[in-house]
PDB file of N, CA and C in Angstrom:
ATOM      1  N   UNK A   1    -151.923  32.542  58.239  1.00  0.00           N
ATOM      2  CA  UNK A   1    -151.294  31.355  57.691  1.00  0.00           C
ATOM      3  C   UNK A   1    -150.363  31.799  56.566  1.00  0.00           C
ATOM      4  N   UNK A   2    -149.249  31.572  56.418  1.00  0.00           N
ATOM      5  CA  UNK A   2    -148.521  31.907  55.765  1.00  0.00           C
ATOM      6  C   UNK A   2    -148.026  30.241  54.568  1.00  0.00           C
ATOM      7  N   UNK A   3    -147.234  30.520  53.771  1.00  0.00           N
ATOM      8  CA  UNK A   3    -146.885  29.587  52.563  1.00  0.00           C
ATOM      9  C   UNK A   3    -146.732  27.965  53.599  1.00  0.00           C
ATOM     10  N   UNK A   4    -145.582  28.384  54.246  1.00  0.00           N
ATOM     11  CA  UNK A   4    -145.075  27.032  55.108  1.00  0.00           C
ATOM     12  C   UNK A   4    -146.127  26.292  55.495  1.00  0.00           C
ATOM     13  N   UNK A   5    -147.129  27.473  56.262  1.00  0.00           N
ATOM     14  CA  UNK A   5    -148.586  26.587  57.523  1.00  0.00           C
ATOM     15  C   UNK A   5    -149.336  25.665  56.499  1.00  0.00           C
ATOM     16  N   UNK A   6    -149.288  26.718  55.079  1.00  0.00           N
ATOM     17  CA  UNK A   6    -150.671  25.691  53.830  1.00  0.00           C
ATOM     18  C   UNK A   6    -149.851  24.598  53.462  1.00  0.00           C
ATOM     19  N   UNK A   7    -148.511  24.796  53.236  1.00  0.00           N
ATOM     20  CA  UNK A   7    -148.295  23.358  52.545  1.00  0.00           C
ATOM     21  C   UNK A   7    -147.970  22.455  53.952  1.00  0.00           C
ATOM     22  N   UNK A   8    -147.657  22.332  54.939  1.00  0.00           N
ATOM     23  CA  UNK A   8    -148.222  21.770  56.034  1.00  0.00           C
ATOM     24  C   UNK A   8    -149.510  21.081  55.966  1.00  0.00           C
ATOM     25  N   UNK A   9    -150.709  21.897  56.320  1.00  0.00           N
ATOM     26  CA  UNK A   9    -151.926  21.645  55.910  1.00  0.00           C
ATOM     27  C   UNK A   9    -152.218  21.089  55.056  1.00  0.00           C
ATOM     28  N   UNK A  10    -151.858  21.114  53.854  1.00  0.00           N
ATOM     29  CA  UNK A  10    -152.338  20.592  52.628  1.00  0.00           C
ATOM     30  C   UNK A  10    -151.473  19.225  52.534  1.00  0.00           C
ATOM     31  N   UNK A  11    -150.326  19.515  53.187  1.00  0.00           N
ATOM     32  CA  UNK A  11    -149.795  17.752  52.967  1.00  0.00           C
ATOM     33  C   UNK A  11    -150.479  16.721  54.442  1.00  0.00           C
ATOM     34  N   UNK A  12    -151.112  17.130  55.619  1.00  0.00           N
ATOM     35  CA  UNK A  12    -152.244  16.384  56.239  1.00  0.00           C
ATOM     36  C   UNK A  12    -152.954  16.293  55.119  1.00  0.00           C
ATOM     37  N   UNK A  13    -153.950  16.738  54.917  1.00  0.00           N
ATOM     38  CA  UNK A  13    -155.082  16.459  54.024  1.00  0.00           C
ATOM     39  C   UNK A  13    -154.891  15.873  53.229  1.00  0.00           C
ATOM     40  N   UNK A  14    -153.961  16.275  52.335  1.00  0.00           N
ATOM     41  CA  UNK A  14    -153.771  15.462  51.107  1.00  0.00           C
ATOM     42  C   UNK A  14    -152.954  13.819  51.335  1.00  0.00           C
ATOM     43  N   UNK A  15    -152.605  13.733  52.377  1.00  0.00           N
ATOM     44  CA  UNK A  15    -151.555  12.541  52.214  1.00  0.00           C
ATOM     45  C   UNK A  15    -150.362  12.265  51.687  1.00  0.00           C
ATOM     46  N   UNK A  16    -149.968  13.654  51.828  1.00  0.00           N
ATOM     47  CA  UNK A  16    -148.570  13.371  51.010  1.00  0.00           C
ATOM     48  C   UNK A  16    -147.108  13.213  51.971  1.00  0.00           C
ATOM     49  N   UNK A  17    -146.661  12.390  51.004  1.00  0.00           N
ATOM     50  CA  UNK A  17    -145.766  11.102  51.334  1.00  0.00           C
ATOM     51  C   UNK A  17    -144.571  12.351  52.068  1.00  0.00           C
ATOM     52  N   UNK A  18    -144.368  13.601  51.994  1.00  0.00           N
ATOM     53  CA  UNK A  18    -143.307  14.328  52.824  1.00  0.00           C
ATOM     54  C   UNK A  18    -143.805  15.766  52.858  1.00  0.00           C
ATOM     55  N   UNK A  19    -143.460  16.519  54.024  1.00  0.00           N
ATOM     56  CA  UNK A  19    -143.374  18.202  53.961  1.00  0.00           C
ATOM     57  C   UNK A  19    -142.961  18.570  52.626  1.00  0.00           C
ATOM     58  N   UNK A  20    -141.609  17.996  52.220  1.00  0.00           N
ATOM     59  CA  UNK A  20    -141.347  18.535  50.704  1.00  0.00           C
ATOM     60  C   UNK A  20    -142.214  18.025  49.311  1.00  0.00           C
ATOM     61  N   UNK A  21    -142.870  17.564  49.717  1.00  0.00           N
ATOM     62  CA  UNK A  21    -143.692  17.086  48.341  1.00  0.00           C
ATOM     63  C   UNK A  21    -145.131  17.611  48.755  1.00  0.00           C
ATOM     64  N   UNK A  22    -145.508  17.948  49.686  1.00  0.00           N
ATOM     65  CA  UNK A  22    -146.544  19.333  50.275  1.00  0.00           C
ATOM     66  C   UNK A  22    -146.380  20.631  49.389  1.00  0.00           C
ATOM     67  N   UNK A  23    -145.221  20.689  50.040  1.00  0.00           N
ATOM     68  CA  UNK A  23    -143.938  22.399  49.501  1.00  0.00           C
ATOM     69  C   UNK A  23    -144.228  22.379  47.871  1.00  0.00           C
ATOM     70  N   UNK A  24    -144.025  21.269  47.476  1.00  0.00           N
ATOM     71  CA  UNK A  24    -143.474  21.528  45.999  1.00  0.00           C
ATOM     72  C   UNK A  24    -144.999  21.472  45.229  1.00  0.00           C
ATOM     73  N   UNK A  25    -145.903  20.632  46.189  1.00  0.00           N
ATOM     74  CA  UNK A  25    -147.209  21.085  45.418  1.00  0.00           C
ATOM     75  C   UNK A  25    -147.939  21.888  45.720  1.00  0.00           C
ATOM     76  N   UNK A  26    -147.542  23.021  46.973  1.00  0.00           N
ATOM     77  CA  UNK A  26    -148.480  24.476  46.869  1.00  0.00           C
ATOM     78  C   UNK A  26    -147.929  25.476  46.259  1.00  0.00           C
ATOM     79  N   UNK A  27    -146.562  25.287  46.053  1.00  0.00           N
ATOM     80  CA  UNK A  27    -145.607  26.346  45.371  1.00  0.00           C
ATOM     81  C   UNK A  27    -145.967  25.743  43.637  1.00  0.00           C
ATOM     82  N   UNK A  28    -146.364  24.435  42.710  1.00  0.00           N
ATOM     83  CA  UNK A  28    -146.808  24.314  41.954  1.00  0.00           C
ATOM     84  C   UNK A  28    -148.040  25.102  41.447  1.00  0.00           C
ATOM     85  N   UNK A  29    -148.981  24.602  42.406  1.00  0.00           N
ATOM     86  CA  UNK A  29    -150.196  25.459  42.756  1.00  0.00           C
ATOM     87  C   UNK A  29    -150.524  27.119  41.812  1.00  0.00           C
ATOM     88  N   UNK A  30    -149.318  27.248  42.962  1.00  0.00           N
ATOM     89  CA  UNK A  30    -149.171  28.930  42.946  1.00  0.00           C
ATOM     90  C   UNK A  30    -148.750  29.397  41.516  1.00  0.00           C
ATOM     91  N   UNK A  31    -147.318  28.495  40.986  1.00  0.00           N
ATOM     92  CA  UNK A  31    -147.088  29.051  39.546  1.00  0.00           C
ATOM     93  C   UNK A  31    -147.890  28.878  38.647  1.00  0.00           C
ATOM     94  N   UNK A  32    -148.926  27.675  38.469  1.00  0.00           N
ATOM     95  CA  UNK A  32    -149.849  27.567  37.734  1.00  0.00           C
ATOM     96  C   UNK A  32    -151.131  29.207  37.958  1.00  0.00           C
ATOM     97  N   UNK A  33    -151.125  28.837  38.869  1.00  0.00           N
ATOM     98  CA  UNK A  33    -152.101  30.206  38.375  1.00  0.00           C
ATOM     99  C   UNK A  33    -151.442  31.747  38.101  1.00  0.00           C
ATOM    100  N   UNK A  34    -150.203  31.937  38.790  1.00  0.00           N
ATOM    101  CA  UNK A  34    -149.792  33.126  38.537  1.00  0.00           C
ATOM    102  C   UNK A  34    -149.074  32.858  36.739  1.00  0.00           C
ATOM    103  N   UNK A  35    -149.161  31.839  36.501  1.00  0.00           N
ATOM    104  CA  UNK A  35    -148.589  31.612  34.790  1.00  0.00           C
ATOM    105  C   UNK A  35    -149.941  31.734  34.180  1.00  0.00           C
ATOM    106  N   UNK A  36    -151.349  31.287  34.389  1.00  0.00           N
ATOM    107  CA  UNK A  36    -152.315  31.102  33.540  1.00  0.00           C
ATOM    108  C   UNK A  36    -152.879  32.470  33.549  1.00  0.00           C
ATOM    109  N   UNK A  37    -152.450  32.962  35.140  1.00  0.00           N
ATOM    110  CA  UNK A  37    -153.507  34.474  35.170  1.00  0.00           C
ATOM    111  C   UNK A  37    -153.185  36.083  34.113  1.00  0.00           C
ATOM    112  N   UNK A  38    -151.559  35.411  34.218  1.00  0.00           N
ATOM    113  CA  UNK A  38    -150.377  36.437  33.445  1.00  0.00           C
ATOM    114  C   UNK A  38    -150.860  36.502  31.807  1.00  0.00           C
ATOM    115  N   UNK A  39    -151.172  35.363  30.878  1.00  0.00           N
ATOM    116  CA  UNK A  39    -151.343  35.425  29.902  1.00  0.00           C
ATOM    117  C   UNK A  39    -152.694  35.688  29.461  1.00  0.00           C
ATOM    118  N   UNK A  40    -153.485  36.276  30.372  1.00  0.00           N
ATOM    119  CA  UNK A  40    -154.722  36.464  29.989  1.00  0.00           C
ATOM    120  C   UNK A  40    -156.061  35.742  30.456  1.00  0.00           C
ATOM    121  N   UNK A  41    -155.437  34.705  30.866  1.00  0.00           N
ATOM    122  CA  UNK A  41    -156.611  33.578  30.836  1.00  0.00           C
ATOM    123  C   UNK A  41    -156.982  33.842  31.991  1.00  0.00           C
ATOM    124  N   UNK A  42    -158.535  33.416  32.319  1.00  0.00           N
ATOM    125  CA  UNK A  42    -158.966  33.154  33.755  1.00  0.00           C
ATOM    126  C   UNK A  42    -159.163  31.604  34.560  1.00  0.00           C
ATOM    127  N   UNK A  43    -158.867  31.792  35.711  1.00  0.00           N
ATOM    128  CA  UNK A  43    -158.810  30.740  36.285  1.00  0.00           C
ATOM    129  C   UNK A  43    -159.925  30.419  37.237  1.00  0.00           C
ATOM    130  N   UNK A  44    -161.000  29.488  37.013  1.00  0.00           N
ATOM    131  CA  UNK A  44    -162.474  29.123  38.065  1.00  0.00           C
ATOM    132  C   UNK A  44    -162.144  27.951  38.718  1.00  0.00           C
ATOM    133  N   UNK A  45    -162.371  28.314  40.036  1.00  0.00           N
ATOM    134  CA  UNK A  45    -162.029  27.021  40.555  1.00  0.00           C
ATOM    135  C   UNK A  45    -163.661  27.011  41.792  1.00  0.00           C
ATOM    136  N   UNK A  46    -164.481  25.817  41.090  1.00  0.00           N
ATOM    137  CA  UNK A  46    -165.738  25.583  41.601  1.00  0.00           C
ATOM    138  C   UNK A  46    -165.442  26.217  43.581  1.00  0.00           C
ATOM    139  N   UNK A  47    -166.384  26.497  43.740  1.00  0.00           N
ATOM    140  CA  UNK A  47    -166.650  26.527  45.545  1.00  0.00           C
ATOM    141  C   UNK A  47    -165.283  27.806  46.434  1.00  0.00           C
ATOM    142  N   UNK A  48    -164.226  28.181  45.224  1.00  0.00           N
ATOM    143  CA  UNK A  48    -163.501  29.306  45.535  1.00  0.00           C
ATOM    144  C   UNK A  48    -163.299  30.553  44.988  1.00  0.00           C
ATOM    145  N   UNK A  49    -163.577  30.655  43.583  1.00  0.00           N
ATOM    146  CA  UNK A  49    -163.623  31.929  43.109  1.00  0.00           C
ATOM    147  C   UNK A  49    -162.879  32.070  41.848  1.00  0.00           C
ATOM    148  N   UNK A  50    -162.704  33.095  41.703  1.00  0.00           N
ATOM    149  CA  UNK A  50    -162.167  33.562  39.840  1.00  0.00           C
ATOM    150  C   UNK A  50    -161.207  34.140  40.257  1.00  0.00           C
ATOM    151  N   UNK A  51    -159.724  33.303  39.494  1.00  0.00           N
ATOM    152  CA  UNK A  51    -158.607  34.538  39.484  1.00  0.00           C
ATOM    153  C   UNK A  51    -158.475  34.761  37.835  1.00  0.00           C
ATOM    154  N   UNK A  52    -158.297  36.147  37.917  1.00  0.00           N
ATOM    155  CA  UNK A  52    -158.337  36.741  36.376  1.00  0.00           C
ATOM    156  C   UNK A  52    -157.650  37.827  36.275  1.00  0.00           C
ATOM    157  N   UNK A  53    -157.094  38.554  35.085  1.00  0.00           N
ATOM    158  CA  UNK A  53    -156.173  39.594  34.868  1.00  0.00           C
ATOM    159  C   UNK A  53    -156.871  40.993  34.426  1.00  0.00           C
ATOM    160  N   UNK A  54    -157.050  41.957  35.310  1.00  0.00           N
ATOM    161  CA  UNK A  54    -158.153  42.991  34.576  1.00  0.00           C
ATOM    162  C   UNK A  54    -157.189  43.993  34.039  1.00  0.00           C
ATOM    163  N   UNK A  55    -157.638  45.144  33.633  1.00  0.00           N
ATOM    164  CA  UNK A  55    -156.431  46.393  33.325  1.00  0.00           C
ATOM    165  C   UNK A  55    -156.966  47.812  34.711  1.00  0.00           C
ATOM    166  N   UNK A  56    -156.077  48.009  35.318  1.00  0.00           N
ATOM    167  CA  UNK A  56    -156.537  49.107  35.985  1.00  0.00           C
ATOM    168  C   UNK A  56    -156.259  50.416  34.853  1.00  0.00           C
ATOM    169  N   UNK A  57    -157.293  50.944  34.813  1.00  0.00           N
ATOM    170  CA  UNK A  57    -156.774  52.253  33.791  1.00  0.00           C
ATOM    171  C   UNK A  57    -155.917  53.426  34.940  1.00  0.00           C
ATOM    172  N   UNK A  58    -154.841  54.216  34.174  1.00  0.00           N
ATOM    173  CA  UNK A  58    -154.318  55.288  34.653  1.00  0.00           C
ATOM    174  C   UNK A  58    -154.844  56.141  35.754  1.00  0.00           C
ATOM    175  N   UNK A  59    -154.936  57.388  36.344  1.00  0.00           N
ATOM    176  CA  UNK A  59    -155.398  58.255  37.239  1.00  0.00           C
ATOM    177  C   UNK A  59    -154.544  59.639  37.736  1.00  0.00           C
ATOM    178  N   UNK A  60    -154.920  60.217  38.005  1.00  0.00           N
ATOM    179  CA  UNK A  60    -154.338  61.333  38.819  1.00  0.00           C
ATOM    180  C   UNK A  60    -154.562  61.354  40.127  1.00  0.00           C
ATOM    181  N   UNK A  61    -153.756  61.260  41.138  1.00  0.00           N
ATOM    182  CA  UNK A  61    -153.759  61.402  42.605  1.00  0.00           C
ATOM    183  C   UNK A  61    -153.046  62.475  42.817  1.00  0.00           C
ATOM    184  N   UNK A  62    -153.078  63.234  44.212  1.00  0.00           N
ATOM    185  CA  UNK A  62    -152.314  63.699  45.141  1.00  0.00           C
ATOM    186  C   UNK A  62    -151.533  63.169  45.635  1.00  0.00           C
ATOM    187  N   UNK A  63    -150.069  64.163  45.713  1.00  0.00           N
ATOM    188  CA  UNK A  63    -149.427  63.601  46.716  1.00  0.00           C
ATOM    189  C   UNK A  63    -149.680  64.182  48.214  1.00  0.00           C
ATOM    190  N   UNK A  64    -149.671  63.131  49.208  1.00  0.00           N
ATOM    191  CA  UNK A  64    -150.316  63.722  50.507  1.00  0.00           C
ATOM    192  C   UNK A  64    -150.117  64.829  51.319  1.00  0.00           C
ATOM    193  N   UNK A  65    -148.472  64.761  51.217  1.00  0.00           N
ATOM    194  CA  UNK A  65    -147.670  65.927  52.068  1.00  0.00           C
ATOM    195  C   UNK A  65    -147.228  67.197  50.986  1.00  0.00           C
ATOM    196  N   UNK A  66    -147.154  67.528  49.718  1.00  0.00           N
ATOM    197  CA  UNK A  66    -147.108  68.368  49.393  1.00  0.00           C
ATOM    198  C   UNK A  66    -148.882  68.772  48.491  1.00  0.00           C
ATOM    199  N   UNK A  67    -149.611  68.103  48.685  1.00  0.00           N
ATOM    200  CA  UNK A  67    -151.024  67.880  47.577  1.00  0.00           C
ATOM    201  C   UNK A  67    -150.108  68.505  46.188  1.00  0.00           C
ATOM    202  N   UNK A  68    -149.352  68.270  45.436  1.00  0.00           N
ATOM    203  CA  UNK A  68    -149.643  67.990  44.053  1.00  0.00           C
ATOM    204  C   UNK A  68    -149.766  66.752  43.400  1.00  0.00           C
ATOM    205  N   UNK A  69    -149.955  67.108  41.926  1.00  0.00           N
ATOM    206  CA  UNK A  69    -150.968  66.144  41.090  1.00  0.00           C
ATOM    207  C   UNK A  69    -150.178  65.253  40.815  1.00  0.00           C
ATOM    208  N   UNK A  70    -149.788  64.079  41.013  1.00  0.00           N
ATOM    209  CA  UNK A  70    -149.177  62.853  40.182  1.00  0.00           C
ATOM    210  C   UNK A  70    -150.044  62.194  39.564  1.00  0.00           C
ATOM    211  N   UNK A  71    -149.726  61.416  38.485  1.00  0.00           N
ATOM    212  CA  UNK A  71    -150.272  60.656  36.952  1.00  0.00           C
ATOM    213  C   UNK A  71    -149.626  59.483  37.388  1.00  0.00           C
ATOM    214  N   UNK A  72    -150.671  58.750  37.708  1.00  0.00           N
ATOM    215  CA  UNK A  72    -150.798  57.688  37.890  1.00  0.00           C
ATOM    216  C   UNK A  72    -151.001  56.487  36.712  1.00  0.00           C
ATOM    217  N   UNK A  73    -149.574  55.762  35.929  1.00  0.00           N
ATOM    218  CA  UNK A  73    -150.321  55.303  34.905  1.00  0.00           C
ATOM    219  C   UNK A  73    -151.220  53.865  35.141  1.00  0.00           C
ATOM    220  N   UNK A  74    -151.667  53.698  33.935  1.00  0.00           N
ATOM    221  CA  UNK A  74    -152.550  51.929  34.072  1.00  0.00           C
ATOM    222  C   UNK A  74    -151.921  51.116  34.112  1.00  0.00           C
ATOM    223  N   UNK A  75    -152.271  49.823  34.457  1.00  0.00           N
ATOM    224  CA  UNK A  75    -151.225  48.951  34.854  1.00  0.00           C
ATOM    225  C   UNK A  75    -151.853  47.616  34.916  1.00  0.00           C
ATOM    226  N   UNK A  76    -151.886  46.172  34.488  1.00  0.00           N
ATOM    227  CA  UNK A  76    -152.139  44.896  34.281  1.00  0.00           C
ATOM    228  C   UNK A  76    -152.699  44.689  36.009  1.00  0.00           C
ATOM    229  N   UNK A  77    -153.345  43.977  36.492  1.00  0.00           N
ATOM    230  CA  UNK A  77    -153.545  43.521  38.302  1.00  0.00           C
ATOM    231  C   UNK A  77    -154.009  42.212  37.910  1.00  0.00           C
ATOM    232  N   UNK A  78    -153.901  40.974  39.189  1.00  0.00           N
ATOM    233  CA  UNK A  78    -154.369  40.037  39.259  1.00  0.00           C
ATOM    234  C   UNK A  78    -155.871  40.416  39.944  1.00  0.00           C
ATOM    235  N   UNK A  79    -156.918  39.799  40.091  1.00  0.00           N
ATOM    236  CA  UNK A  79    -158.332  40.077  40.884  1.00  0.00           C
ATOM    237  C   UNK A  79    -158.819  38.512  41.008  1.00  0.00           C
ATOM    238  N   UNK A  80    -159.080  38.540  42.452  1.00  0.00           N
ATOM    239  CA  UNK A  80    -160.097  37.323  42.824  1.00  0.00           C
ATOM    240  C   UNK A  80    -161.015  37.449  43.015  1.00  0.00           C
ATOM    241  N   UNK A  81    -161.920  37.001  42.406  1.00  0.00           N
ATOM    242  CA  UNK A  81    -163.656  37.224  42.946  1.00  0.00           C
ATOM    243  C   UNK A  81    -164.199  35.989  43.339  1.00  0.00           C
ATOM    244  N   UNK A  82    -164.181  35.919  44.824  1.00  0.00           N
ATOM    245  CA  UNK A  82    -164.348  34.732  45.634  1.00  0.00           C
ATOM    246  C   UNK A  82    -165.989  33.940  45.250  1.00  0.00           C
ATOM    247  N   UNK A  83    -166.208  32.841  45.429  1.00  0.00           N
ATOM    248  CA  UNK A  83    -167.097  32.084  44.714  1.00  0.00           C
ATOM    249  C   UNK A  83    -168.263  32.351  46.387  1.00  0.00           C
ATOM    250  N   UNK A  84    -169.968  32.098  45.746  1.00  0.00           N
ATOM    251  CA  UNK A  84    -170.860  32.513  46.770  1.00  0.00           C
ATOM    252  C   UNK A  84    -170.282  31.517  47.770  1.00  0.00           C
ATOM    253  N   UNK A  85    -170.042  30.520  47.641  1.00  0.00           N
ATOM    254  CA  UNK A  85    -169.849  29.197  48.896  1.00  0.00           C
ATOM    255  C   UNK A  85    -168.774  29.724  49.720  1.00  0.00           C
ATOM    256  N   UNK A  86    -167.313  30.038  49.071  1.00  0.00           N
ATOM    257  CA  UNK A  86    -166.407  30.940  49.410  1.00  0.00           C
ATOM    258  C   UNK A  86    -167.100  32.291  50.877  1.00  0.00           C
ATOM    259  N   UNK A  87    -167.882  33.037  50.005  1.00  0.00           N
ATOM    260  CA  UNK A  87    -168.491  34.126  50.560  1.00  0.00           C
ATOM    261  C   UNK A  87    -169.151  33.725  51.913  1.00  0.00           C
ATOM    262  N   UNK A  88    -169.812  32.993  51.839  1.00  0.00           N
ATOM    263  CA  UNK A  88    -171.002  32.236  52.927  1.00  0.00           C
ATOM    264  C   UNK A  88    -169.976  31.445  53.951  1.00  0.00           C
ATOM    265  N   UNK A  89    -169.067  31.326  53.708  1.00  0.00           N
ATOM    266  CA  UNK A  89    -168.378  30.261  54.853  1.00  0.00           C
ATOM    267  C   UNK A  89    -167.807  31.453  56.040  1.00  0.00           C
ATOM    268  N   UNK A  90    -167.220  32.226  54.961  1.00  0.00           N
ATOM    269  CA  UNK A  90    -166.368  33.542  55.428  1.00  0.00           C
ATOM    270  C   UNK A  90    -167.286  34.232  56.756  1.00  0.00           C
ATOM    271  N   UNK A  91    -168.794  34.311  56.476  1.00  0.00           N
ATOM    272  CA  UNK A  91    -169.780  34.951  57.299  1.00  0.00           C
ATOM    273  C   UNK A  91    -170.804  33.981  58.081  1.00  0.00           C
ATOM    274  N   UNK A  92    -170.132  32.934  58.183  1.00  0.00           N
ATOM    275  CA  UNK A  92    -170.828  32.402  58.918  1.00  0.00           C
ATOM    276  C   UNK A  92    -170.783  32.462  60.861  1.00  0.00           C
TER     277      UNK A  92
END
């Protein structure tokens, strides 16, 4: 499912009055959390999971085709940690 199929979906479900007012509220959606997740904050949303901002620390890897060492620095990531109900539907 890609952006188009959810706000599709989400404007059945939700009842909304056009495809573009679907559009404009999963693409809302989306900036709200990629704005709340950016400044630090975490985002819980009951029955789906935690989006939150961790720090990956730095590393040293290989490169594959010659194996030397590249320095890998640290770097900000978004992380979801899907909620148990989330988890349980997934494996059912």
């Amino acid at each position: 499912m890609n952006k188009a199929d959810l706000a599709e979906e989400w404007g059945k479900r939700a009842d909304a009055p056009s495809k573009a007012a679907a559009k404009r509220g999963v693409e809302a959606f989306i900036e709200v959390i990629r704005g709340t997740v950016a400044t630090g904050e975490e985002i819980r949303i009951g029955g789906l999971g935690v989006f939150e901002r961790v720090y990956r620390k730095g590393r040293v890897a290989r490169d594959p085709n010659t194996g030397d060492e590249i320095n890998v620095p640290g770097k900000w990531v978004m992380r979801f940690r899907p909620a148990k109900e989330a988890k349980d539907a997934v494996n059912k």
